[in-house]
Protein backbone atom coordinates (compact mmCIF):
# COMPACT_ATOMS: atom_id res chain seq x y z
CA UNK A 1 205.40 116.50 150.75
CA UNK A 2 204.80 114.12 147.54
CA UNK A 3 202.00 113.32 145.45
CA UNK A 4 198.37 112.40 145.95
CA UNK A 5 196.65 109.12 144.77
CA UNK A 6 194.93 111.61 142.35
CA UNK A 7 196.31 115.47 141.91
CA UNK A 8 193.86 118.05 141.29
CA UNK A 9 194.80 120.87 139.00
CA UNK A 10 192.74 123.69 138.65
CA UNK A 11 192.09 126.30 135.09
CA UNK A 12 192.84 130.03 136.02
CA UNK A 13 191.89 132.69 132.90
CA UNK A 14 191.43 131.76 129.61
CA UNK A 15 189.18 133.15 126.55
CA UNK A 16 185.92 133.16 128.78
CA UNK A 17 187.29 134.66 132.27
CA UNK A 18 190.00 136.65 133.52
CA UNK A 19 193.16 135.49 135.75
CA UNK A 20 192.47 135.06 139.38
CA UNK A 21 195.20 135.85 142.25
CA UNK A 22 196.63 132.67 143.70
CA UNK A 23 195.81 134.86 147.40
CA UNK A 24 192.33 135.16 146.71
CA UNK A 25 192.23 131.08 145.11
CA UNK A 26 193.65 129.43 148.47
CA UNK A 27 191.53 131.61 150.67
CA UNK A 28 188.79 130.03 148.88
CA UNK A 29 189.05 126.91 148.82
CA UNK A 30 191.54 126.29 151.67
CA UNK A 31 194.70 124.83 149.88
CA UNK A 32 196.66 125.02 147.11
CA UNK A 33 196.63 123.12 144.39
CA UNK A 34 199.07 120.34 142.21
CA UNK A 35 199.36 123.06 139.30
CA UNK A 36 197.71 126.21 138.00
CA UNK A 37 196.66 125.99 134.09
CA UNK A 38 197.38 129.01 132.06
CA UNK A 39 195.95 129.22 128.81
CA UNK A 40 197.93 131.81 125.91
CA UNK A 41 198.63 131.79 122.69
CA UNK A 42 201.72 132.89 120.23
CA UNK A 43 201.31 133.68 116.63
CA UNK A 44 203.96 136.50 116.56
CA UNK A 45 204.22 136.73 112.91
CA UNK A 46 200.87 137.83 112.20
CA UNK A 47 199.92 141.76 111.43
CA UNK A 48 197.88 142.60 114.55
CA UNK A 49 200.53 140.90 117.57
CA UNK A 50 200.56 141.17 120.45
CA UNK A 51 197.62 142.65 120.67
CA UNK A 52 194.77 140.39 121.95
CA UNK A 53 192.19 139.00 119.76
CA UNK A 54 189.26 140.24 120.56
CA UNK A 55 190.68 144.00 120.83
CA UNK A 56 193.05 143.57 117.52
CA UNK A 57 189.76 142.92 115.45
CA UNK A 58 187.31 144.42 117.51
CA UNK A 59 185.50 145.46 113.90
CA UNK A 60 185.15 142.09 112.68
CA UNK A 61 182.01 140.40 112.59
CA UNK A 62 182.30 137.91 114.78
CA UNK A 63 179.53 135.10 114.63
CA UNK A 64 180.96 132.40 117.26
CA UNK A 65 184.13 132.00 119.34
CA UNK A 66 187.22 131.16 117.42
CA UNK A 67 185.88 133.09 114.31
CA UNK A 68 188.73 135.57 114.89
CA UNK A 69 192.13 135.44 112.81
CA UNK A 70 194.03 133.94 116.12
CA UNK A 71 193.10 132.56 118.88
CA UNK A 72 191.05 134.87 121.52
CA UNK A 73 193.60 133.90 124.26
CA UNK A 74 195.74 135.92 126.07
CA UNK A 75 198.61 137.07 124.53
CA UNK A 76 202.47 135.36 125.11
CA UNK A 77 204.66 138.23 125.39
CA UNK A 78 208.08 136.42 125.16
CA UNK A 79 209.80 134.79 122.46
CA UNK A 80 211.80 136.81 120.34
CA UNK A 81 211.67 140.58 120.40
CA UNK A 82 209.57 140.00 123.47
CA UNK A 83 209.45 140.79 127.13
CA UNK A 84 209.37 138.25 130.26
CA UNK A 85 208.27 141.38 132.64
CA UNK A 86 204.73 140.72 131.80
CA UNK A 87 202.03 137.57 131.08
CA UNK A 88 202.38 134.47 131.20
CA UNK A 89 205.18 135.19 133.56
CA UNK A 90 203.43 137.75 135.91
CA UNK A 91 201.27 134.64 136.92
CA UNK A 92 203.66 132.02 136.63
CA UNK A 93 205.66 133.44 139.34
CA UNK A 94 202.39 134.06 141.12
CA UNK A 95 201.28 130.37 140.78
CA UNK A 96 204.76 129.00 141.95
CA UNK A 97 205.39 131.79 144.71
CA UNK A 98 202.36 129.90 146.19
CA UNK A 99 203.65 126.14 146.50
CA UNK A 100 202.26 125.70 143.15
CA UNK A 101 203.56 124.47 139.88
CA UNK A 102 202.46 125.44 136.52
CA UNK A 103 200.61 124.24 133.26
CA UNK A 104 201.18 126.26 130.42
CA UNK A 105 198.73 125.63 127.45
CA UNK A 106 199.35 127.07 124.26
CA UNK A 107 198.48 127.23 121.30
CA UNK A 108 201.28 128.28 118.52
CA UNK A 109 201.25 129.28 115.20
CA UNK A 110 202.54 125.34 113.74
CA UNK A 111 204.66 127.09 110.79
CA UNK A 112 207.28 128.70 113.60
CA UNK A 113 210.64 128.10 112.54
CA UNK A 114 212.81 126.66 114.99
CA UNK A 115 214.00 129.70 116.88
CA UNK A 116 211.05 130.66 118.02
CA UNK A 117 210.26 127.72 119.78
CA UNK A 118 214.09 127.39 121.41
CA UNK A 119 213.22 130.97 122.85
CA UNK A 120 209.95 129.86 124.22
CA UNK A 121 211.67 126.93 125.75
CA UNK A 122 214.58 129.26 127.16
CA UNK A 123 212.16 131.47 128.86
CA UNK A 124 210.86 128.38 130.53
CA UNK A 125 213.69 127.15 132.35
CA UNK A 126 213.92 128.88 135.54
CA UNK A 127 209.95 128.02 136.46
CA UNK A 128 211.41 124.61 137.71
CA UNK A 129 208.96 121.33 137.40
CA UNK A 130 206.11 122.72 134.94
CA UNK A 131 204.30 121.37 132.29
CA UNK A 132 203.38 122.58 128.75
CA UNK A 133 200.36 121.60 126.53
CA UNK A 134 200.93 122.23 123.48
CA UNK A 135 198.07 122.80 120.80
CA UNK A 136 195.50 121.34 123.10
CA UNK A 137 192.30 119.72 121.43
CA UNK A 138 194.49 119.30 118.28
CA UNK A 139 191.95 116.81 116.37
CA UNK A 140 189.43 119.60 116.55
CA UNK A 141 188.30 122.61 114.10
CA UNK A 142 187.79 125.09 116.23
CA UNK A 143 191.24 126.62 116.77
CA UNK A 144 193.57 128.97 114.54
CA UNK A 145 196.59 126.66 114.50
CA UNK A 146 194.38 123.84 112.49
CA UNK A 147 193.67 126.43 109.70
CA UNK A 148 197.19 126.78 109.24
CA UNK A 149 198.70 123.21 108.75
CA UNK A 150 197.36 119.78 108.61
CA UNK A 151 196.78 117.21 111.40
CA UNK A 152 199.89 115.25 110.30
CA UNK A 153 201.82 118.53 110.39
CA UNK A 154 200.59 119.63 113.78
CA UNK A 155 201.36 116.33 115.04
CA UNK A 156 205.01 116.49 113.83
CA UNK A 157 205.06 120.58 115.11
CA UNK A 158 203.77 118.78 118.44
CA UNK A 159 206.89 116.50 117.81
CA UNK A 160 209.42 118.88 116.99
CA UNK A 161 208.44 120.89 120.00
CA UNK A 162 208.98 118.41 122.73
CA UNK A 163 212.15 117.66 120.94
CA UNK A 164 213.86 121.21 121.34
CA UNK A 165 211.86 121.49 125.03
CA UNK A 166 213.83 117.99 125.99
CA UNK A 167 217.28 119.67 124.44
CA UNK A 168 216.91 123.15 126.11
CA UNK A 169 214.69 123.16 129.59
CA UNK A 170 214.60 119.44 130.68
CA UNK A 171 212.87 120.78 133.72
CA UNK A 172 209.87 120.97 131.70
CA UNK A 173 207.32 117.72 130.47
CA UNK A 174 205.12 118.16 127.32
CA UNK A 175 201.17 117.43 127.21
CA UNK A 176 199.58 116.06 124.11
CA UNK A 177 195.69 116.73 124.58
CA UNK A 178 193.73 115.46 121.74
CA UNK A 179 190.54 113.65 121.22
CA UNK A 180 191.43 110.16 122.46
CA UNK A 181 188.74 107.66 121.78
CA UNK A 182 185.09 108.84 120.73
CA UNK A 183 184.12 106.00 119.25
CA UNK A 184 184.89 102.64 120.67
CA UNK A 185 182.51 100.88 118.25
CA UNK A 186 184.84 101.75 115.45
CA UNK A 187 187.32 99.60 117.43
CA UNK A 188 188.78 101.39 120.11
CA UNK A 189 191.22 103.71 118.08
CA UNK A 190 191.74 107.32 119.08
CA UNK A 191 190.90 109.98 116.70
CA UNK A 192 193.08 110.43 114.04
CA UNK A 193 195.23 108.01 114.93
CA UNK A 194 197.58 107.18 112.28
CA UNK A 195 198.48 111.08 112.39
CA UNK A 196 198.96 111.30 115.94
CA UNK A 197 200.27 108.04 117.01
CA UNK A 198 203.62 109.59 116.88
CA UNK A 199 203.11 112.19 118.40
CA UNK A 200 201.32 109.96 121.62
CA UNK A 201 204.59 107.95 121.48
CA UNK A 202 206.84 110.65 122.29
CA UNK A 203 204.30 113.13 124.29
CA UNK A 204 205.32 112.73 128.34
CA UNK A 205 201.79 113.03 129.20
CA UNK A 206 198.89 111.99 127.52
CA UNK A 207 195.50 113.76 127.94
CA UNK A 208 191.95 114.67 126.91
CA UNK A 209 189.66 117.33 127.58
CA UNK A 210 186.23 116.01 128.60
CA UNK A 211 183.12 118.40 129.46
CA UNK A 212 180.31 116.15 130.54
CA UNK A 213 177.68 118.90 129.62
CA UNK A 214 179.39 122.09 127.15
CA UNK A 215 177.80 124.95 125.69
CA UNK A 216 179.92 125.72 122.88
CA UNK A 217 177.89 128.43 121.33
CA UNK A 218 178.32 131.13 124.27
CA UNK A 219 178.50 133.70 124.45
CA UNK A 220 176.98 134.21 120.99
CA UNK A 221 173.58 132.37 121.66
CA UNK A 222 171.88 131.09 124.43
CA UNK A 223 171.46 127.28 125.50
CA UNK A 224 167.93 126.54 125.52
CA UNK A 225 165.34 123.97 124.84
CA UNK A 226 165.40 123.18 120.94
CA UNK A 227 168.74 124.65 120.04
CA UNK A 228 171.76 122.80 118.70
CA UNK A 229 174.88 124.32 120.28
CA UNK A 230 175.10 122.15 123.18
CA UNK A 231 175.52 118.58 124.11
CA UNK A 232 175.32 116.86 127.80
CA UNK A 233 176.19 113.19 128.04
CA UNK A 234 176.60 110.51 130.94
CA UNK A 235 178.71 110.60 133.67
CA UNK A 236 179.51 107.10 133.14
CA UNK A 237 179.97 108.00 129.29
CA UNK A 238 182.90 110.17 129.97
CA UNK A 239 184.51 108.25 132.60
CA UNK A 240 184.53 105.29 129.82
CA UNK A 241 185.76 107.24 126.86
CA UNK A 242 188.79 108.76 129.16
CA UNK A 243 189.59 105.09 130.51
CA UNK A 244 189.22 103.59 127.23
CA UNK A 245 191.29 106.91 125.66
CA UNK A 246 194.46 105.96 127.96
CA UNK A 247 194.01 102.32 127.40
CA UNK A 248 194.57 102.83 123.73
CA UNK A 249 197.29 105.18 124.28
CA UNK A 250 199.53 102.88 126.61
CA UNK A 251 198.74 100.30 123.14
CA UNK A 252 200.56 102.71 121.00
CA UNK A 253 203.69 102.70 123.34
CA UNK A 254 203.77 99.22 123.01
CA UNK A 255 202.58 99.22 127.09
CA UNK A 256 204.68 101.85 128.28
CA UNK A 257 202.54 103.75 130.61
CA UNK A 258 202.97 107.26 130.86
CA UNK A 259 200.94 109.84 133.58
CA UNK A 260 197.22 110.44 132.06
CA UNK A 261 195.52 113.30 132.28
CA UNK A 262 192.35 115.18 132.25
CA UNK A 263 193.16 118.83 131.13
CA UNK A 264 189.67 120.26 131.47
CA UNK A 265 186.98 118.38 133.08
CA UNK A 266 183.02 120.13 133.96
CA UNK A 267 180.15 119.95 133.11
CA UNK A 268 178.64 123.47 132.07
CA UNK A 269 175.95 124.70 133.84
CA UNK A 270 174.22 126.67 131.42
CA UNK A 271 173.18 123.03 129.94
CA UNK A 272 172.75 121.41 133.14
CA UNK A 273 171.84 124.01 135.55
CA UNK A 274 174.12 124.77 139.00
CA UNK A 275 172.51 121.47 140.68
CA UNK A 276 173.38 118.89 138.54
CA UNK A 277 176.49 120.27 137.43
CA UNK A 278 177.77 119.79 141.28
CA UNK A 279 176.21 116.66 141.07
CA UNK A 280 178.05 115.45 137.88
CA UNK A 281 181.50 116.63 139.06
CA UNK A 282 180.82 114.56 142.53
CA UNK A 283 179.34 111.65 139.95
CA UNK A 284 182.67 111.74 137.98
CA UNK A 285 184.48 111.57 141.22
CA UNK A 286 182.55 108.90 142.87
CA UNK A 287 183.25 106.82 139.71
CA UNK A 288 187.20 107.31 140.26
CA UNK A 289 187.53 106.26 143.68
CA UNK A 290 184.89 103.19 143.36
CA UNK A 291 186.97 101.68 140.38
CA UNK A 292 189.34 99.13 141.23
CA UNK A 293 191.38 99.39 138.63
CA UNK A 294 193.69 102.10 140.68
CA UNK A 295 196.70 103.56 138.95
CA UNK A 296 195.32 104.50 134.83
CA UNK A 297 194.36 107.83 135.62
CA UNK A 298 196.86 110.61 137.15
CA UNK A 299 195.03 113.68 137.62
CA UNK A 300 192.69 116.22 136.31
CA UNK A 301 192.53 119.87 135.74
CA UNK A 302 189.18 121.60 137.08
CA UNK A 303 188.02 124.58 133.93
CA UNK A 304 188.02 127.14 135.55
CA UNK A 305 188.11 128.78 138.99
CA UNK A 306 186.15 131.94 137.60
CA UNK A 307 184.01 132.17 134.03
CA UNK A 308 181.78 135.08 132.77
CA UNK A 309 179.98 132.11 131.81
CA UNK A 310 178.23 128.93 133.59
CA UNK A 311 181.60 127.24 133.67
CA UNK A 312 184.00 128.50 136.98
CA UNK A 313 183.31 127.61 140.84
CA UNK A 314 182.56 131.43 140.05
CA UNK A 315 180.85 133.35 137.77
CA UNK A 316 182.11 136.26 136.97
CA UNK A 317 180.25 139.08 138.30
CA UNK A 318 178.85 141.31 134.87
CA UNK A 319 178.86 144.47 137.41
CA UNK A 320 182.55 144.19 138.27
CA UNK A 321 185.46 141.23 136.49
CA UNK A 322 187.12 141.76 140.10
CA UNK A 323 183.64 139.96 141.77
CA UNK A 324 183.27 136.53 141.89
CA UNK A 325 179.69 134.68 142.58
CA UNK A 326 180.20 131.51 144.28
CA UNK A 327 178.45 128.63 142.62
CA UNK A 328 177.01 125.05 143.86
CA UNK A 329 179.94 123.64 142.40
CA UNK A 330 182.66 125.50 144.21
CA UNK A 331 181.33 123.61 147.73
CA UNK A 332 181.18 120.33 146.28
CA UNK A 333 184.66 120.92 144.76
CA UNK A 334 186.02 122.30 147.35
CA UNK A 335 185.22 118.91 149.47
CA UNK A 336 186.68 116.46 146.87
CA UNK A 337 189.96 118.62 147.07
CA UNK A 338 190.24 117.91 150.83
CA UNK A 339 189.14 114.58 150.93
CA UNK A 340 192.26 112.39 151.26
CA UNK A 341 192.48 110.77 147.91
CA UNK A 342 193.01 114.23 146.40
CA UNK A 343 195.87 115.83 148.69
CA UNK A 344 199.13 115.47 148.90
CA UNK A 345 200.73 112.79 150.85
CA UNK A 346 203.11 113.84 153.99
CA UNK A 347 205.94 111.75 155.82
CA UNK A 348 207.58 112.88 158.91
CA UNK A 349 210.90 112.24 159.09
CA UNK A 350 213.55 112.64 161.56
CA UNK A 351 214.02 115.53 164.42
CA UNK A 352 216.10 118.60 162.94
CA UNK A 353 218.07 121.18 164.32
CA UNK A 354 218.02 125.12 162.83
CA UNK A 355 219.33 126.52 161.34
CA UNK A 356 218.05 123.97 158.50
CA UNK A 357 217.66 124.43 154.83
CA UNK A 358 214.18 123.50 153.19
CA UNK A 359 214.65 121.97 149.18
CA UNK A 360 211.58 123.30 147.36
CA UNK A 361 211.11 120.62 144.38
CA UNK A 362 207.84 121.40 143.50
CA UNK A 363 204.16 120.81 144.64
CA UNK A 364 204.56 116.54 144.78
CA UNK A 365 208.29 116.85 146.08
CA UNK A 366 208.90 119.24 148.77
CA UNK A 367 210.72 118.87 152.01
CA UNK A 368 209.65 120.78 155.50
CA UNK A 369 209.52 121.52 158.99
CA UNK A 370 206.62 119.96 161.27
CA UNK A 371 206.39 121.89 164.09
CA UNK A 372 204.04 119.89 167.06
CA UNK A 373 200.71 120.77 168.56
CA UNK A 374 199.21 120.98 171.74
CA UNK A 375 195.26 122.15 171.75
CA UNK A 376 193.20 121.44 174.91
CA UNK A 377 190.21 122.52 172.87
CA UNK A 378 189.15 124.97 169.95
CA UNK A 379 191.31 128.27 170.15
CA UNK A 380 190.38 131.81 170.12
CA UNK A 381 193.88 132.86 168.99
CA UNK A 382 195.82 131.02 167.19
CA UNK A 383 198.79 133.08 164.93
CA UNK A 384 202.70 132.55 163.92
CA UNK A 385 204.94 135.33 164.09
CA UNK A 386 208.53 135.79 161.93
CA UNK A 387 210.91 137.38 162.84
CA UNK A 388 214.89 138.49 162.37
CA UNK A 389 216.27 136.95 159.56
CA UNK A 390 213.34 135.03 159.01
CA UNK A 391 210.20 137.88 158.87
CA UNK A 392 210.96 138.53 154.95
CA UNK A 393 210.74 134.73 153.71
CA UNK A 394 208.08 133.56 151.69
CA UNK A 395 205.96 130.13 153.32
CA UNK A 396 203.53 127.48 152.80
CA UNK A 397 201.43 126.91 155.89
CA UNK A 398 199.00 124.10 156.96
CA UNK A 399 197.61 123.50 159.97
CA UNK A 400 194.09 121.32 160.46
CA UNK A 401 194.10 120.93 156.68
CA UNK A 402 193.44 124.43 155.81
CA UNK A 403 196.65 126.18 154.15
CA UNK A 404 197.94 129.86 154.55
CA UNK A 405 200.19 132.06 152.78
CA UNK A 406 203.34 133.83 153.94
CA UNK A 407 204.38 136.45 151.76
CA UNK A 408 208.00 138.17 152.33
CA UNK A 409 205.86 141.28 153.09
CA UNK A 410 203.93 139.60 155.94
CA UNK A 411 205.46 138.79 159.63
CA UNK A 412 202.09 137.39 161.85
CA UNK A 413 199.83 135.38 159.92
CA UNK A 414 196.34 134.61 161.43
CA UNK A 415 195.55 130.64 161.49
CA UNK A 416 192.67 131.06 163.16
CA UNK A 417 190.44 130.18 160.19
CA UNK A 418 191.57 126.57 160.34
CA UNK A 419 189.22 126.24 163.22
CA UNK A 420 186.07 128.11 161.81
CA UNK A 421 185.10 125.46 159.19
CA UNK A 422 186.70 122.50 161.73
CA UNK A 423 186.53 122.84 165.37
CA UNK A 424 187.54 120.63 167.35
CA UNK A 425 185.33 118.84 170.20
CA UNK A 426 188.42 118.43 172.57
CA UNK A 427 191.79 118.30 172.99
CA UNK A 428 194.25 117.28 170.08
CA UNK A 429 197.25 117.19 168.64
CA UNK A 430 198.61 118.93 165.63
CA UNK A 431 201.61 119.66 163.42
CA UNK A 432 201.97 122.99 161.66
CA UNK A 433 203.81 121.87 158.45
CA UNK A 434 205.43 124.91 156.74
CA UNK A 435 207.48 124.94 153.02
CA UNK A 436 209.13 127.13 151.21
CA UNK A 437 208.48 128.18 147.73
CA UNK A 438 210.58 130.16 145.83
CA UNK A 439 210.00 133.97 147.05
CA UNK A 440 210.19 135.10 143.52
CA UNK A 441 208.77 132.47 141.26
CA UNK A 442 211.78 131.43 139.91
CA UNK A 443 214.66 129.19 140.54
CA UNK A 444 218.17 130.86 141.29
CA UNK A 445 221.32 129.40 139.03
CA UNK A 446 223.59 130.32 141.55
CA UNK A 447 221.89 127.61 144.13
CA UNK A 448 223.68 125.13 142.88
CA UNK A 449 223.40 122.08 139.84
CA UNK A 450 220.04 121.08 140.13
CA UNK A 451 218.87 124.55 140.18
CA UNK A 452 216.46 123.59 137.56
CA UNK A 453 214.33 121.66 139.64
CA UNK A 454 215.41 122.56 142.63
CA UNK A 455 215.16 126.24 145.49
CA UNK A 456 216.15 126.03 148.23
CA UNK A 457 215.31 128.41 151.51
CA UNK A 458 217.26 128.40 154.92
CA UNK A 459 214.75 128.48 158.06
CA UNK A 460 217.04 130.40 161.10
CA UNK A 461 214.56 130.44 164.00
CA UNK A 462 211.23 128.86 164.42
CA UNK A 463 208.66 131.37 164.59
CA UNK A 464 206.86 132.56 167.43
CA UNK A 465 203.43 130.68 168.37
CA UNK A 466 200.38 132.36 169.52
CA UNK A 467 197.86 130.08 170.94
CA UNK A 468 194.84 131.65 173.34
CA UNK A 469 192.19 129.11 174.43
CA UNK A 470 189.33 132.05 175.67
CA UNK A 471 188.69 135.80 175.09
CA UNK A 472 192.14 137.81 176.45
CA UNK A 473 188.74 139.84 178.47
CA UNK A 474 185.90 138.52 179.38
């Protein structure tokens, strides 16, 4: 398994909706994706920590969304005098025990001292290939860490981050989200560019957040005709401005190109309504795959599976946070996600012989076992069954382009669902492709050198194949 043309990331929690479980994700929308985006914060020195914002100073008069004394994220409970037995790392080893890798975004209290940050980066070692965005939307107002420094310090905090990330857990790459160009009629440059510039040149990937439509007043007003806490601009607009954003980047560098992002991409609905919010997202995406200029843009991050407010494939059911209410845009996602361009790519190789051991390098480098085929026509059964050594590992499934989970817990999983959404009119052949995730989350030291970046899972037996072509009774 390697990497798609384009990889699709996807938001999961954040100030405006709760986490989702990765079982409940796939199921959804059929497949996992390139990463999972987590969005915390850290500002451990302050009065009120760890305690979430929006509990911590539930007395406060609170007038719109980042009006509290630290960001309204959810809370990092590691560093020092910390704990990794709860969040982030709860979900990170969710996200990866599901063939995903992870995007950590947070934002940090810019006047840490150094050791804080080297027991951040510590923590983050044994959650092999991830990525961490750091201070997102830095040439903005909105969030705590630019009341507490300057833009030319948070640039160099952004700086001396990476640095000690590169020192202690190489297996992770840094994200520098800011505004990128805005204004190309004031000649192309990226905002606040002579304080950032450095921090673009040593950044591993460069990115911008870009809502198409955004109601940044919610939840503290509503977005209606003749009020001023919303924009909406042109699909073509924001294609532009991102194109035009990593352009000027890659200038900076001197033409080094490095991966560029989108970090959160929607358009809100409570601007645009569900219909043309589907429609812009497919817009955006039409744009992409019609350009011919192939190769500038690496990915983007859809915000967010599941928001209390207009912006999720879900809302967020007000009766019950457990509820989801599926929107327009969660079918027109979910059919860019499986179109071609969007998955990852897969090369057969060579026959094996078990017992064989699978190398689990992360969601774009992965190797397998293909097992072949046979189907005369659409089954009526269709299930794998583990056993012996082999019931208690944990798997990535795919079969007909839909993707199932094996926990260590489970022994028969049901594929039949592969077939309700794509029958087939006849006989064909198929591969069931299966991986192997770390069972835990994390990468084991005692595997070996590259343990950093590298599991590693030993398949004994293939498992047994269940495949019924009519009712067992009729």
């Amino acid at each position: 398994m390697g990497a798609a043309v384009c990889p699709v990331d996807l938001g999961d929690g954040s100030e405006r909706g709760e986490y989702v479980n990765q079982d409940y994700i796939i199921n959804k929308l059929g497949r996992p994706h390139r990463a999972v985006n987590l969005m915390y914060c850290y500002y451990p020195k302050d009065e009120t920590w760890p305690q979430r914002a929006r509990y911590a100073f539930a007395d406060k008069e609170i007038k719109f969304q980042w009006d509290y004394p630290y960001d309204d994220y959810f809370t990092y409970k590691g560093g020092i005098g910390g704990t990794t037995d709860d969040e982030p790392f709860t979900c990170m080893k969710d996200v990866r025990r599901h063939g995903q890798d992870i995007i950590l975004t947070l934002t940090i209290d810019p006047t840490l001292p150094d050791e804080y940050l080297i027991q951040i980066a510590r923590e983050l070692v044994p959650y092999g290939r991830m990525q961490l965005r750091i201070n997102h939307e830095a040439t903005g107002d909105w969030f705590s860490f630019t009341k507490r420094a300057s833009y030319a310090e948070i640039a160099q905090f952004f700086i001396r981050f990476h640095n000690i990330i590169k020192k202690e857990a190489p297996n992770v790459k840094t994200v520098l989200c800011i505004g990128g160009v805005e204004h190309p009629e004031k000649g192309g440059v990226i905002e606040m560019e002579e304080e950032f510039a450095p921090a673009v040149k040593v950044a591993d990937i460069w990115s911008v957040d870009k809502y198409m439509a955004l109601h940044w007043g919610w939840p503290f007003d509503v977005a209606d005709a003749g009020g001023n806490s919303f924009s909406r601009s042109k699909v073509e607009t924001t294609y532009e401005l991102t194109k035009l954003s990593e352009k000027r980047y890659k200038e900076i560098c001197g033409g080094v190109k490095k991966p560029m992002v989108m970090s959160e991409f929607n358009a809100d609905g409570d601007v645009t309504g569900p219909y043309d919010q589907a429609q812009m997202v497919k817009d955006f995406v039409r744009l992409l795959k019609e350009d011919k200029d192939q190769g500038w843009f690496n990915g983007f991050t859809f915000y967010q599976f599941r928001d209390r407010g207009r912006l999720g494939l879900e809302i967020e059911d007000p009766n019950n946070p457990d509820c989801g209410i599926e929107q327009p845009v969660l079918g027109a996602y979910k059919e860019i996600i499986h179109d071609d361009y969007f998955m990852p790519k897969m090369t057969e190789g060579e026959e094996i012989s078990l017992p064989i051991k699978l190398r689990w390098g992360g969601s774009e480098d992965a190797e397998g076992i293909a097992i072949p085929l046979s189907f005369e026509k659409s089954p009526v059964f269709c299930e794998v069954t583990f056993s012996g050594e082999d019931e208690k590992l944990n798997l990535m499934m795919e079969i007909n382009g839909k993707w199932f989970y094996k926990s260590p817990a489970a022994k028969t999983i049901d594929l039949m669902p592969a077939f309700f959404e794509k029958p087939l009119d006849g006989a064909k052949e198929f591969t069931l492709k299966i991986f192997a995730p770390p069972a835990d989350g994390v990468n084991d030291p005692s595997q070996g050198e590259d343990w950093q970046i590298n599991s590693y899972t030993t398949i004994h037996k293939l498992p047994d194949i269940r495949i019924r072509f009519a009712p067992i009774v009729k």
